[in-house]
Protein backbone atom coordinates (compact mmCIF):
# COMPACT_ATOMS: atom_id res chain seq x y z
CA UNK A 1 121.95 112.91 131.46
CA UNK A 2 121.39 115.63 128.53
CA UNK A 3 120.71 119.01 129.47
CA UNK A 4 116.46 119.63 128.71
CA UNK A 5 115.79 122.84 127.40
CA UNK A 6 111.62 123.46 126.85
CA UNK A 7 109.74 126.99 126.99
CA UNK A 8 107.76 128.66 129.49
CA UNK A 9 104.06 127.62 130.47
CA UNK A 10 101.37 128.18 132.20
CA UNK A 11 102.12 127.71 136.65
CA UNK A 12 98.91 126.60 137.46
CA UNK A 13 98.20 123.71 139.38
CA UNK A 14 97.44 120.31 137.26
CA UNK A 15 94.09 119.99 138.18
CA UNK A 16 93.23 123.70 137.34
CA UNK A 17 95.19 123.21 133.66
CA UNK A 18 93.22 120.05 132.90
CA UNK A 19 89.81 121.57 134.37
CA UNK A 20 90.62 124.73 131.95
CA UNK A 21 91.23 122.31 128.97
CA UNK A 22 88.35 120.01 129.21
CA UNK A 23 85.73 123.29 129.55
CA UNK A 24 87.77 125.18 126.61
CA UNK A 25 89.98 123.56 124.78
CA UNK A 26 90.22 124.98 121.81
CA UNK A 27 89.60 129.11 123.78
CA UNK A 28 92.38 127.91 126.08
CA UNK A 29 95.01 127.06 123.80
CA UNK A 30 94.65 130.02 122.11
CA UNK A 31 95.01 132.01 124.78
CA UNK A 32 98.19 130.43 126.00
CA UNK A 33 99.60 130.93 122.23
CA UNK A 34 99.00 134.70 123.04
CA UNK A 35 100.60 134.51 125.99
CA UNK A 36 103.79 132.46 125.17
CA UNK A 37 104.05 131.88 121.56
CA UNK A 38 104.67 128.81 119.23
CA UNK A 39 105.32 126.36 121.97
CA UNK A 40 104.63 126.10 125.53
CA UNK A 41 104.67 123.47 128.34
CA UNK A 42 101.56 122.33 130.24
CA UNK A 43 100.83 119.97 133.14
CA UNK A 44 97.63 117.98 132.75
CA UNK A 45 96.50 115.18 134.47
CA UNK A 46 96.99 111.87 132.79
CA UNK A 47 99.66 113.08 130.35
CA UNK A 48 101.39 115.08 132.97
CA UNK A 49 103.90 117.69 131.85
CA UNK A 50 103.85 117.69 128.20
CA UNK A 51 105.61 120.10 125.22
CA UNK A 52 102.62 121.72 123.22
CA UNK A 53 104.03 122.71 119.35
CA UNK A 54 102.37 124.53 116.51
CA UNK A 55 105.79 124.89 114.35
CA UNK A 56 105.58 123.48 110.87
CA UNK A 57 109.06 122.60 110.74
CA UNK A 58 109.03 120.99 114.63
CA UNK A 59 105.57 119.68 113.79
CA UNK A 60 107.03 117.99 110.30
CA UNK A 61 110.30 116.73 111.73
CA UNK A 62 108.23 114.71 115.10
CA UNK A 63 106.09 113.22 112.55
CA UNK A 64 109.46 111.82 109.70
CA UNK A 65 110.82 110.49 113.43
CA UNK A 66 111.45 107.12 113.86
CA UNK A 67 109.59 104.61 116.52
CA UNK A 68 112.75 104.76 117.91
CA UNK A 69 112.69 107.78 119.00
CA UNK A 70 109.01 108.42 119.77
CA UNK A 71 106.28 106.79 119.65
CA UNK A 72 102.41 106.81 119.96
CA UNK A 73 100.47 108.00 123.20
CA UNK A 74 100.17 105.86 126.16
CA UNK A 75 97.07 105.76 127.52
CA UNK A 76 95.27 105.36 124.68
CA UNK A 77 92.27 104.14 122.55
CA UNK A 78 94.72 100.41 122.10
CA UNK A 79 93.76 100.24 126.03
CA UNK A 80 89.87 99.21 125.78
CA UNK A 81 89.99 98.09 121.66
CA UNK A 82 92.63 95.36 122.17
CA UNK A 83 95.89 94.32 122.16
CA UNK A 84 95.56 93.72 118.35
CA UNK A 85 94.56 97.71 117.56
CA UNK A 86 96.73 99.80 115.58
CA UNK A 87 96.44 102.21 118.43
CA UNK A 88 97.83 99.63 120.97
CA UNK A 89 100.69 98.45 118.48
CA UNK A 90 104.50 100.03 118.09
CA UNK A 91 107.32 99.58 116.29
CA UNK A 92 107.22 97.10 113.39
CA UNK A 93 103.95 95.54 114.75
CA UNK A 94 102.59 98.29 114.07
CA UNK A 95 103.96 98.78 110.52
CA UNK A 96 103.46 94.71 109.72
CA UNK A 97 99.35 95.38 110.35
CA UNK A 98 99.20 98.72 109.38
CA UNK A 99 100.47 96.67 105.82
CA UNK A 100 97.03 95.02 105.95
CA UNK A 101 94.58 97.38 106.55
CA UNK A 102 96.03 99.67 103.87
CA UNK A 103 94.67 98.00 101.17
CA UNK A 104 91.00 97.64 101.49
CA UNK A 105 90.64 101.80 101.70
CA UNK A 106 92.27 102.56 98.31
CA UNK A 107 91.97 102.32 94.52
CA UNK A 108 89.14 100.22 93.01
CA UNK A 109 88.01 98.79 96.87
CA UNK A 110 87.00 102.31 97.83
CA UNK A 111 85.37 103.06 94.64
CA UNK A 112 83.33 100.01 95.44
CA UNK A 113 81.79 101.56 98.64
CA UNK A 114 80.44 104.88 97.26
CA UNK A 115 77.15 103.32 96.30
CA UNK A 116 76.97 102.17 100.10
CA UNK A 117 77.40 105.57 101.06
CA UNK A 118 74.58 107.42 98.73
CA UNK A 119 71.96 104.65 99.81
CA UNK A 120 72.52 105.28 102.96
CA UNK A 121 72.42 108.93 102.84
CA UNK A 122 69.12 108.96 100.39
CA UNK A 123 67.37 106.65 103.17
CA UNK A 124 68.05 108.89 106.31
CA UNK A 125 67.91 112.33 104.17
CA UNK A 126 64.24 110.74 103.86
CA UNK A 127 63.56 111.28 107.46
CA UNK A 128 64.35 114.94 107.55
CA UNK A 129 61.60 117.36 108.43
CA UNK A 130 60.88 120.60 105.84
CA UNK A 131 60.70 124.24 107.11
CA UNK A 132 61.70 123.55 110.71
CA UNK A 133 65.14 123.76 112.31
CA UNK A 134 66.70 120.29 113.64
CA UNK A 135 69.85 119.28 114.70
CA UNK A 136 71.82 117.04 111.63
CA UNK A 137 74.20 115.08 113.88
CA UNK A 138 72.14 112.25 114.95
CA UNK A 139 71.37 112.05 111.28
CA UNK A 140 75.00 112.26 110.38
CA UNK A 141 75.62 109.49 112.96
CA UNK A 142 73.19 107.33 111.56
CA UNK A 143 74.69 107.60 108.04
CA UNK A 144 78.28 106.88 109.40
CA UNK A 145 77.02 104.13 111.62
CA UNK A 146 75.34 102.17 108.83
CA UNK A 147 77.74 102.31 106.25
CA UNK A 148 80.59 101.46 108.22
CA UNK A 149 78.50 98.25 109.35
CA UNK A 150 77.81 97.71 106.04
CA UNK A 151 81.00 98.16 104.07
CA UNK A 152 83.38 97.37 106.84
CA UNK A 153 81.84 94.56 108.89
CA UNK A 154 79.94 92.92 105.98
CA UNK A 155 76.94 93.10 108.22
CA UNK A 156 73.44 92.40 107.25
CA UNK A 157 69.83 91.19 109.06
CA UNK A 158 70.39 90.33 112.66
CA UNK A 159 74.16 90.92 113.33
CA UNK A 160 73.69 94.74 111.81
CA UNK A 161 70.72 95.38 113.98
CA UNK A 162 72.55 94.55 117.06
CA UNK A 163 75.79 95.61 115.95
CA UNK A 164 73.97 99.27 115.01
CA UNK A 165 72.77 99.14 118.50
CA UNK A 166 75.89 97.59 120.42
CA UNK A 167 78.63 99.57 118.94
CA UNK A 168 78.31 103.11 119.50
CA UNK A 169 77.65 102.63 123.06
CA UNK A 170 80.72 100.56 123.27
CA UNK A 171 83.24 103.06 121.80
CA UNK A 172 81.87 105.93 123.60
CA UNK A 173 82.57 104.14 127.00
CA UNK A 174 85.52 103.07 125.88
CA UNK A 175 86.97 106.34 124.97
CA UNK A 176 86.09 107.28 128.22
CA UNK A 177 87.47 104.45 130.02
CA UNK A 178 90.59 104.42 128.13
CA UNK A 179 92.44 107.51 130.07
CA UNK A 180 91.54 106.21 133.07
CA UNK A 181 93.45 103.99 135.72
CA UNK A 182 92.51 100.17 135.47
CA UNK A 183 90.80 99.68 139.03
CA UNK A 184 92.67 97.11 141.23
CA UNK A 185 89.97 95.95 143.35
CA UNK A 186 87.82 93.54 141.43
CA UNK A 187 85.16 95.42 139.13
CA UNK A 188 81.59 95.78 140.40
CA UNK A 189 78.98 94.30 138.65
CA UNK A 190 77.85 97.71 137.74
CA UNK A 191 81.07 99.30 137.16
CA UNK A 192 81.54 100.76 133.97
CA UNK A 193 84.48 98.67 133.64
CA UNK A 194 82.43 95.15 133.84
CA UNK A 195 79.97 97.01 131.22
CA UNK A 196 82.67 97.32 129.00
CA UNK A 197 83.80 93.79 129.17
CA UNK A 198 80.42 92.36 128.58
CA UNK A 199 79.51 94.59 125.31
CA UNK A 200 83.20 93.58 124.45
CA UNK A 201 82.39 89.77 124.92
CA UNK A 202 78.92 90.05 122.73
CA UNK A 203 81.07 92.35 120.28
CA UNK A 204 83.23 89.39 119.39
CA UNK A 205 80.84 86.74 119.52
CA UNK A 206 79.05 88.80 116.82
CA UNK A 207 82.73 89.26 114.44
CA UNK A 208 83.09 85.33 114.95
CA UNK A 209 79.35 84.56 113.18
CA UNK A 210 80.05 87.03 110.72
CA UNK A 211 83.88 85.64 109.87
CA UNK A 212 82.17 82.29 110.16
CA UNK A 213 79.71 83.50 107.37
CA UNK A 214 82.12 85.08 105.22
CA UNK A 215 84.72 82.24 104.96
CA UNK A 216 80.88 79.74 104.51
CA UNK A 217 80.25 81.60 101.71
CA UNK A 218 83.18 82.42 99.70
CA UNK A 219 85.50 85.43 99.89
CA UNK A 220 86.24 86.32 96.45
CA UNK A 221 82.80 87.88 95.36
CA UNK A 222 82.85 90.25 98.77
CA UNK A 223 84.26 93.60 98.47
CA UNK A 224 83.76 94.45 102.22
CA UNK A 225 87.02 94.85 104.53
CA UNK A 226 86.26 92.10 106.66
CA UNK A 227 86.74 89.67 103.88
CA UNK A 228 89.34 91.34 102.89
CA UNK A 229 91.21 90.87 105.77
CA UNK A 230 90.14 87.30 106.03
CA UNK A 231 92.23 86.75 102.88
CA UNK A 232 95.45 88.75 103.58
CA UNK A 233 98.44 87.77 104.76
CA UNK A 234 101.63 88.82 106.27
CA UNK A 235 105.12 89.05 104.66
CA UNK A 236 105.50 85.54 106.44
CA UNK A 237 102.45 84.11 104.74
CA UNK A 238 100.26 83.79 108.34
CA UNK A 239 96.95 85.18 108.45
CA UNK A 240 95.73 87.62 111.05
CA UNK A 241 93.80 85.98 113.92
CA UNK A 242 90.49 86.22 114.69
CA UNK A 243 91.08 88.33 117.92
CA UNK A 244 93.30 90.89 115.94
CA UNK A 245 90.51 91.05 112.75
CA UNK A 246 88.08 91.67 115.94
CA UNK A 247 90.37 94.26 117.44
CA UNK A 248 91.00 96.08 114.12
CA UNK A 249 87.24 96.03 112.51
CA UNK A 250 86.36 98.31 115.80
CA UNK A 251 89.50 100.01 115.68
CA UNK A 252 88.34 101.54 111.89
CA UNK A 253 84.82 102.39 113.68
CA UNK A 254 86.26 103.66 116.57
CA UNK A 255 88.42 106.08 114.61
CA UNK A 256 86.26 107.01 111.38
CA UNK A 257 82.41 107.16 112.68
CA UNK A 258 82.03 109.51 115.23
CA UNK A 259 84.81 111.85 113.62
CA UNK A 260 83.37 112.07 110.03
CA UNK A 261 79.37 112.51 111.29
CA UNK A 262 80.91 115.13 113.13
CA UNK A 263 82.86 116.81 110.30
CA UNK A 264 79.49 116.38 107.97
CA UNK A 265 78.20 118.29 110.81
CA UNK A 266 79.84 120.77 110.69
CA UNK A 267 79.64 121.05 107.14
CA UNK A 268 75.99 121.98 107.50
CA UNK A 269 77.02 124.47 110.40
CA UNK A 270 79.64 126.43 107.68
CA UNK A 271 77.96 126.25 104.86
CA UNK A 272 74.45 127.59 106.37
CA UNK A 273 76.55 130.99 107.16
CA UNK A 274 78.47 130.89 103.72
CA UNK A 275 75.93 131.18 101.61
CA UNK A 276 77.62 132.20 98.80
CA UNK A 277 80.00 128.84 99.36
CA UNK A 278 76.58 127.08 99.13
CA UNK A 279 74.90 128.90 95.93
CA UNK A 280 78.30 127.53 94.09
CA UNK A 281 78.36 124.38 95.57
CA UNK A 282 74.44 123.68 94.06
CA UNK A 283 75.52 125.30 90.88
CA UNK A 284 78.33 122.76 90.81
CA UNK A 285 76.13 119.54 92.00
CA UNK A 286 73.43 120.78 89.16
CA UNK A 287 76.47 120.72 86.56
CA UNK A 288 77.46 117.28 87.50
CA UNK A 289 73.50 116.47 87.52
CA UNK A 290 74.11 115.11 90.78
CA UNK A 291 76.67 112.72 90.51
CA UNK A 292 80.84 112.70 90.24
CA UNK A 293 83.47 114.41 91.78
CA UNK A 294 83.72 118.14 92.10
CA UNK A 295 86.62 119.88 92.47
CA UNK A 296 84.80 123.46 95.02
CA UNK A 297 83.40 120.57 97.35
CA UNK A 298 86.67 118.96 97.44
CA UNK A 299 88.23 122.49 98.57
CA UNK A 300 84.94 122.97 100.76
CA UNK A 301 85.50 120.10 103.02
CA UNK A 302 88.97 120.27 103.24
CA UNK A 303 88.03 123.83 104.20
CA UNK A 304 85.52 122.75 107.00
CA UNK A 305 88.24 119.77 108.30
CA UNK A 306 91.33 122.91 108.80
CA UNK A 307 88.34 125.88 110.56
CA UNK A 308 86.92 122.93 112.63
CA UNK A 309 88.55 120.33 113.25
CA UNK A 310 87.02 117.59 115.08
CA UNK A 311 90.37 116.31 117.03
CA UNK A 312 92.66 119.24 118.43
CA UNK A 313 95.83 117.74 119.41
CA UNK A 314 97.90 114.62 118.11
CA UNK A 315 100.52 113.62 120.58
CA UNK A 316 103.86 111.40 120.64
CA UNK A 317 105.82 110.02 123.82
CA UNK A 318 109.41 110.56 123.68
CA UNK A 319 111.16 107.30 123.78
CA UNK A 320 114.65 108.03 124.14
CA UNK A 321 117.08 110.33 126.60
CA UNK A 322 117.94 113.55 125.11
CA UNK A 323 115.59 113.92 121.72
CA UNK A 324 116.04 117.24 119.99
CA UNK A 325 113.38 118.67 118.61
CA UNK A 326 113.79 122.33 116.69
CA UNK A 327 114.49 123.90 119.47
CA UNK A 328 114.08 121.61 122.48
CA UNK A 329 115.68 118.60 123.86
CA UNK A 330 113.10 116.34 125.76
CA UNK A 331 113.62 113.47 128.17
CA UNK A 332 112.92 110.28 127.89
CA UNK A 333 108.91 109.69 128.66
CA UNK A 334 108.06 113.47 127.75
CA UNK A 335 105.07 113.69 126.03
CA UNK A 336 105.00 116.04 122.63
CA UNK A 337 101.72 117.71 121.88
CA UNK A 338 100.89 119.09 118.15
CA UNK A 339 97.95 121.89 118.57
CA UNK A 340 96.18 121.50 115.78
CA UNK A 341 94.10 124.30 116.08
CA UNK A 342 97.51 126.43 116.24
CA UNK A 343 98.32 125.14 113.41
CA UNK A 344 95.64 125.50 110.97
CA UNK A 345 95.26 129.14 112.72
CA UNK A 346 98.87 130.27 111.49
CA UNK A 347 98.56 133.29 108.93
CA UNK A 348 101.89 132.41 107.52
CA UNK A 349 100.66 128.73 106.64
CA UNK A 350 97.13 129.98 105.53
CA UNK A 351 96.45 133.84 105.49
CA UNK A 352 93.17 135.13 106.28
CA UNK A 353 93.48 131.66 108.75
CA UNK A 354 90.03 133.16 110.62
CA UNK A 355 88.07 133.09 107.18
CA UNK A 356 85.79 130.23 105.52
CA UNK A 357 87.63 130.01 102.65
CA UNK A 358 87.51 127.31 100.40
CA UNK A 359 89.39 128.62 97.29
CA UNK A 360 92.18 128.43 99.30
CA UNK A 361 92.36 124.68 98.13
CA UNK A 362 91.15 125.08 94.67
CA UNK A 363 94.91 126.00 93.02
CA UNK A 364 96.85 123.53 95.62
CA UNK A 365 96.30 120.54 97.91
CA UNK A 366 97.20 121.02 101.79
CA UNK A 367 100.66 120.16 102.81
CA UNK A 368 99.83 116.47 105.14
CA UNK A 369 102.29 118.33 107.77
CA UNK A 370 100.40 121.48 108.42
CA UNK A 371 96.85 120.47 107.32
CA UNK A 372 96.57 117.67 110.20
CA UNK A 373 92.57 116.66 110.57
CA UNK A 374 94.02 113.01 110.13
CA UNK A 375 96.84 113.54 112.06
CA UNK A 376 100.49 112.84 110.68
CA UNK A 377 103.14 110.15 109.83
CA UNK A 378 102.96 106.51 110.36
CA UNK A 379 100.00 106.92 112.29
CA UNK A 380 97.92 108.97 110.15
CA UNK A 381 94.36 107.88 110.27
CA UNK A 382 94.57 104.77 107.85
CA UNK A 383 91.11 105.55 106.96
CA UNK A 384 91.70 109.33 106.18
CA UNK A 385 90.40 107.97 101.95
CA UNK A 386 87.41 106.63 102.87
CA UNK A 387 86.48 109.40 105.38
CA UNK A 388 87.03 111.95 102.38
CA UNK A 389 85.30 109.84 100.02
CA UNK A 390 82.07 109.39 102.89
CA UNK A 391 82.25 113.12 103.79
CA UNK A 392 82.12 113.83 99.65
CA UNK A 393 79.02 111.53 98.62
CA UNK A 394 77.13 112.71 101.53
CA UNK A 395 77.65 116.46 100.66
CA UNK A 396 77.08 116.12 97.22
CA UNK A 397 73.93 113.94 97.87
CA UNK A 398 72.43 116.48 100.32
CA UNK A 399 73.13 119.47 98.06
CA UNK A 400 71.21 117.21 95.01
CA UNK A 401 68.15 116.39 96.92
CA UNK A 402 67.39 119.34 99.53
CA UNK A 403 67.93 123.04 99.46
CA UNK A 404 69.98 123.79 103.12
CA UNK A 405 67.89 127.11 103.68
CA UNK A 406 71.20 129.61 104.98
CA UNK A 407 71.27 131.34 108.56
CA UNK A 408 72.10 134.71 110.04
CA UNK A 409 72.77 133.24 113.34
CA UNK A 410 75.76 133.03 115.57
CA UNK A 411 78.32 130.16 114.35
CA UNK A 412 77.40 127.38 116.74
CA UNK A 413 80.03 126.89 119.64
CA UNK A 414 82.73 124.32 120.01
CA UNK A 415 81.70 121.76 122.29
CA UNK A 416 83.78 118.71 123.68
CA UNK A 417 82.35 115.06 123.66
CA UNK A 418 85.01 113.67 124.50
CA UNK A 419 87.03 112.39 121.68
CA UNK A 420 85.59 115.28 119.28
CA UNK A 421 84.88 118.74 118.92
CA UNK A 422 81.14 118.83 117.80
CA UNK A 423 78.71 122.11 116.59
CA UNK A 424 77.20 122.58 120.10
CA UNK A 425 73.41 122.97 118.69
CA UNK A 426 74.69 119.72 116.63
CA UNK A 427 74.72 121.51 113.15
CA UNK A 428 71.32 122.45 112.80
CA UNK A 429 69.65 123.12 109.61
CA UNK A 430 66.39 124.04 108.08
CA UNK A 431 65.79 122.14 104.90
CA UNK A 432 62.97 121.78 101.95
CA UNK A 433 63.02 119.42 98.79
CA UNK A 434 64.40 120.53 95.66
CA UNK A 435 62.25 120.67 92.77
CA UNK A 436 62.95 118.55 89.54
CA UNK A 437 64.21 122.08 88.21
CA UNK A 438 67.31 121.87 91.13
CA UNK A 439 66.95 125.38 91.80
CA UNK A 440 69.77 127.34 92.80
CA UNK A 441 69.57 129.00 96.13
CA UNK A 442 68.97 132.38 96.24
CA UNK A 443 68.51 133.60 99.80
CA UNK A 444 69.36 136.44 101.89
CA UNK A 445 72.61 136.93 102.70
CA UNK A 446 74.00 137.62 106.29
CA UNK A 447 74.27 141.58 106.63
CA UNK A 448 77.08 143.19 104.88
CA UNK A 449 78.22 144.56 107.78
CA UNK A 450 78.10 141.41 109.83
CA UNK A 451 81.23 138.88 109.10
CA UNK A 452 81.55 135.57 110.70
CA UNK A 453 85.15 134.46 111.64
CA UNK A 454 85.67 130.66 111.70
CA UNK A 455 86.93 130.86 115.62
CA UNK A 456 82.57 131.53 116.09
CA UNK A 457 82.92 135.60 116.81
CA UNK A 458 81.00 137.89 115.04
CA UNK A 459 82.87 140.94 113.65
């Protein structure tokens, strides 16, 4: 056996650690960076003792490590989304599908979806009330919801009303379910187990009418990922299966809805206490007249994905005796934690870390090791493009169309749901309709005095 060597943590009890992190994650961690620097061991329950890191150089070299030598989290998301989910595969199973899925969410395929993503946007930003304060996530949900039925499933009439209706309910249980022990006993026909299972079994009835539909039709003319996965192939020449095109069409929803509504709100949450971040992202929309790319929101979200991100922590298992790591050597079955709130707090990686500041990423894109929204590595969200591209047509077409009226309020709180790190007041804003003229806005600014710090203190 190799000698371990890991820091100092926290001697709580488990069930006081894992109490403390579900109530304040994000408060917590900071505190016990205060307390024992860079990296520090914790005992949770369902991870158990696990190495927490916020090093760029530890962070980069778990991430360049082979499957080997770690590997992805168990229990996870694969647990309730099938055996055929990225998050359930290793090794070269993993890299084999991950081949597949890569790509329908690059070059001219995700070009095709933007138009997907502004109709969608125009028709909810429709339903927004004028001159009184409402919350944006639903809205944001909604948007995210829709276009991922629509450009990933291929769904239209019937199967995307009940698919609208059937999936978000799914994935929240099963993010819930999926950290928790499989019951022995038989399930109860109320347990939320045997719920699962039977919005699982309608889920893939639904994916077999619409592959049944796609390959009745003709794939060639379809842009959406479904077909697109109907046609690929492995290095082999076999197709994927129906059960693994099942398990990997809610894998992408899974992974990319709730996480980018979130982000988008957010957005609103920043950007309603930055108001001179908003006057220049109008002035840039109105130069583009309301269409293109645009290099300040491009900085802007990437700003709003490193103050808030919506997942804090992206974790590896170690998978053989004795792994060094910077400073460390782990056991086999030690589980490797990367903060990433630590991270994207460090003042040597960004200075002025506690300001809303997207120039930062005006003169430089962020290093994919210590800017970590998407996580890192092999594993990195495979839908991290599309996300962007979502997150930038829905900015840019809510900037075009209504003026977000700024605030002088306290930055909304963190609060958990779960998988993500949501606005607590869910991103409210107070909009009107912009005139033909697209005025610029020009409203009061937060006191002079009065400076808001991204970690939601005033100072």
């Amino acid at each position: 056996m190799t000698a371990v060597t890991l820091p100092a943590g926290p001697p709580t009890p488990r069930f006081v650690q894992g109490a403390y992190a579900l109530t304040a994650p994000s408060h917590g961690i900071r505190r016990l960076r205060v307390r024992y620097g860079d990296a520090f061991t914790i005992n949770v329950p369902v991870f158990g003792r696990a190495l927490v890191i916020s090093d760029p150089a530890e962070v980069k070299q778990l991430f360049t490590a082979g499957p080997e030598a770690v590997e992805n989290l168990d229990p996870n998301l694969g647990r309730v989304l099938g055996p055929g989910s990225l998050f359930a595969l290793t090794g070269d199973e993993h890299r084999k599908q991950r081949k597949l899925l890569v790509p329908p969410f690059h070059g001219r395929r995700l070009a095709a979806y933007e138009k997907i993503v502004e109709d969608e946007t125009v028709r909810e930003l429709a339903s927004w009330p004028q001159g009184r304060v409402f919350a944006t996530l639903p809205s944001m949900m909604r948007i995210t919801i829709n276009v991922i039925l629509r450009a990933v499933f291929g769904a239209e009439g019937a199967e995307f009303a009940r698919l609208r209706a059937l999936l978000p309910p799914l994935v929240t249980l099963g993010s819930r379910l999926a950290v928790l022990p499989v019951p022995e006993l038989p399930f109860g026909r109320l347990s939320p187990w045997n719920r699962f299972r039977a919005m699982r079994r309608e889920y893939d009835a639904i994916v077999e009418r619409l592959i049944a539909r796609a390959t009745g039709e003709g794939l060639d003319e379809r842009d959406d990922v479904l077909a697109l996965l109907l046609q690929s192939r492995y290095e082999d020449g076999s197709r994927m299966s129906h059960g693994q095109i099942a398990d990997q069409l809610l894998t992408l929803l899974a992974a990319g809805h709730e996480t980018t509504a979130t982000t988008l709100a957010w957005a609103v949450e920043r950007l309603r206490r930055h108001p001179a971040v908003l006057r220049e992202l109008v002035t840039e929309v109105d130069a583009e007249g309301g269409a293109g790319g645009g290099a300040f929101r491009d900085a802007t979200i990437l700003e709003v994905q490193r103050t808030r991100p919506v997942i804090d922590l992206v974790g590896r298992v170690v998978r053989t005796d004795g792994y060094r790591l910077g400073r460390w050597t782990l056991p086999e079955g030690y589980t490797v934690i990367v903060s990433v709130v630590l991270l994207h707090d460090d003042e040597s990686l960004f200075p002025n870390a506690r300001e809303f500041d997207p120039s930062r990423f005006l003169q430089a894109r962020p290093d994919l090791y210590q800017w970590i929204p998407f996580g890192g590595g092999t594993r990195r969200c495979i839908g991290a493009a599309f996300a962007t591209l979502e997150m930038n047509v829905v900015l840019r077409t809510l900037l075009r169309d209504l003026t977000l009226m700024p605030t002088t309020e306290r930055d909304e709180r963190w609060h958990s749901r779960g998988i993500t790190n949501a606005p607590a007041k869910g991103g409210r804003a107070i909009v009107r309709r912009r005139s033909v003229t697209r005025e610029v806005v020009h409203s009061a600014r937060p006191p002079a005095d009065r400076r808001h710090t991204s970690d939601g203190r005033d100072r």
